[in-house]
Protein backbone atom coordinates (compact mmCIF):
# COMPACT_ATOMS: atom_id res chain seq x y z
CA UNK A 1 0.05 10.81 5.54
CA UNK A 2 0.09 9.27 8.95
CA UNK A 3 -1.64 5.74 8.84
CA UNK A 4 -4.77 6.58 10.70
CA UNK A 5 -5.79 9.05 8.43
CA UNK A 6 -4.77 6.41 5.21
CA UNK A 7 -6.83 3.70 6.86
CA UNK A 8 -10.04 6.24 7.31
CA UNK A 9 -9.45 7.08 3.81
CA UNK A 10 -9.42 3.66 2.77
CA UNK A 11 -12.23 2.28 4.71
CA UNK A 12 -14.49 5.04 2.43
CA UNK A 13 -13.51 3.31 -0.84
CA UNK A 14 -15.15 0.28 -2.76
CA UNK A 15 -13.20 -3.31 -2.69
CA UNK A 16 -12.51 -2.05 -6.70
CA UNK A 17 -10.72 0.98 -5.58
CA UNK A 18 -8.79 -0.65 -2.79
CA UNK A 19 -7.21 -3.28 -5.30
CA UNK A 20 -6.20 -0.65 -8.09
CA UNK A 21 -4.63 1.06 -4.51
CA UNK A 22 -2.67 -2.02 -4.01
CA UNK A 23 -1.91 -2.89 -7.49
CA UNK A 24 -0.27 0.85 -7.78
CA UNK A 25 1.70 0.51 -4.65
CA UNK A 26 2.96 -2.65 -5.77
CA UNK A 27 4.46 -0.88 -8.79
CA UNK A 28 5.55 1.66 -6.46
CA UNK A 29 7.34 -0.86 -4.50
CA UNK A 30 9.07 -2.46 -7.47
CA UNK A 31 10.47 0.52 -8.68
CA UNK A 32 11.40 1.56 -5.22
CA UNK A 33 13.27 -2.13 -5.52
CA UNK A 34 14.92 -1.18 -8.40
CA UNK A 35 16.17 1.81 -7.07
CA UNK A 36 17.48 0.42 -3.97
CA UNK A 37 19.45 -2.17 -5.85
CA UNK A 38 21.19 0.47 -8.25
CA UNK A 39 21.74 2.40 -4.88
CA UNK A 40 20.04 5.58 -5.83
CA UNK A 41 17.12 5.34 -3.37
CA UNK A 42 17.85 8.14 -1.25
CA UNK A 43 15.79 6.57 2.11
CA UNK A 44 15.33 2.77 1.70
CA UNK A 45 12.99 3.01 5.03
CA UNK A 46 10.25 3.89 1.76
CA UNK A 47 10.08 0.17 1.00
CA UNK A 48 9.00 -0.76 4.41
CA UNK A 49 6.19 2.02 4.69
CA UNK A 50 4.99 1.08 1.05
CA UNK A 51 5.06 -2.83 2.37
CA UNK A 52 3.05 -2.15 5.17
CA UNK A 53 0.58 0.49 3.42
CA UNK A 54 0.21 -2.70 1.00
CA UNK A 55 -1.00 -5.07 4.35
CA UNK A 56 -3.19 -2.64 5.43
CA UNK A 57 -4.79 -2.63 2.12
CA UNK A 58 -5.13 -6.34 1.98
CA UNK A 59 -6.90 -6.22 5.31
CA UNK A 60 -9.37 -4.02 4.38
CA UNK A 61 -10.35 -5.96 1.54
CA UNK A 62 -10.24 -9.26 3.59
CA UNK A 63 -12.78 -7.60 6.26
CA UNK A 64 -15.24 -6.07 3.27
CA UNK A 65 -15.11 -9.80 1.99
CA UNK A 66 -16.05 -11.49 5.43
CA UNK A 67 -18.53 -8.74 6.38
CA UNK A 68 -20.97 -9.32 3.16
């Protein structure tokens, strides 16, 4: 999913939503850890695209939070 399209998608959901979102893709970016350090993770650029998917996440939540 290209990130425009994942940031209109999560501007649609409620502050609940977004932080079981984040709280999944930081287990997805554990395991993708874990993976990486037992060298099976086929394309370690994953971790970076998870980390950033994470941010953009936080910052949604941050505006929501400011804007009420």
């Amino acid at each position: 999913m290209k990130a425009k399209e994942f940031r209109k998608d999560l501007r649609a959901m409620s502050v609940t939503e977004l932080e079981a979102k984040a709280d999944e893709l930081k287990k997805d970016l554990f395991f993708l850890r874990m993976q990486h350090s037992a060298n099976q993770l086929d394309n370690p650029i994953k971790i970076a695209a998870v980390k950033k998917n994470i941010a953009r996440i936080k910052t949604i939540i941050r505006e929501k939070e400011t804007a009420v």
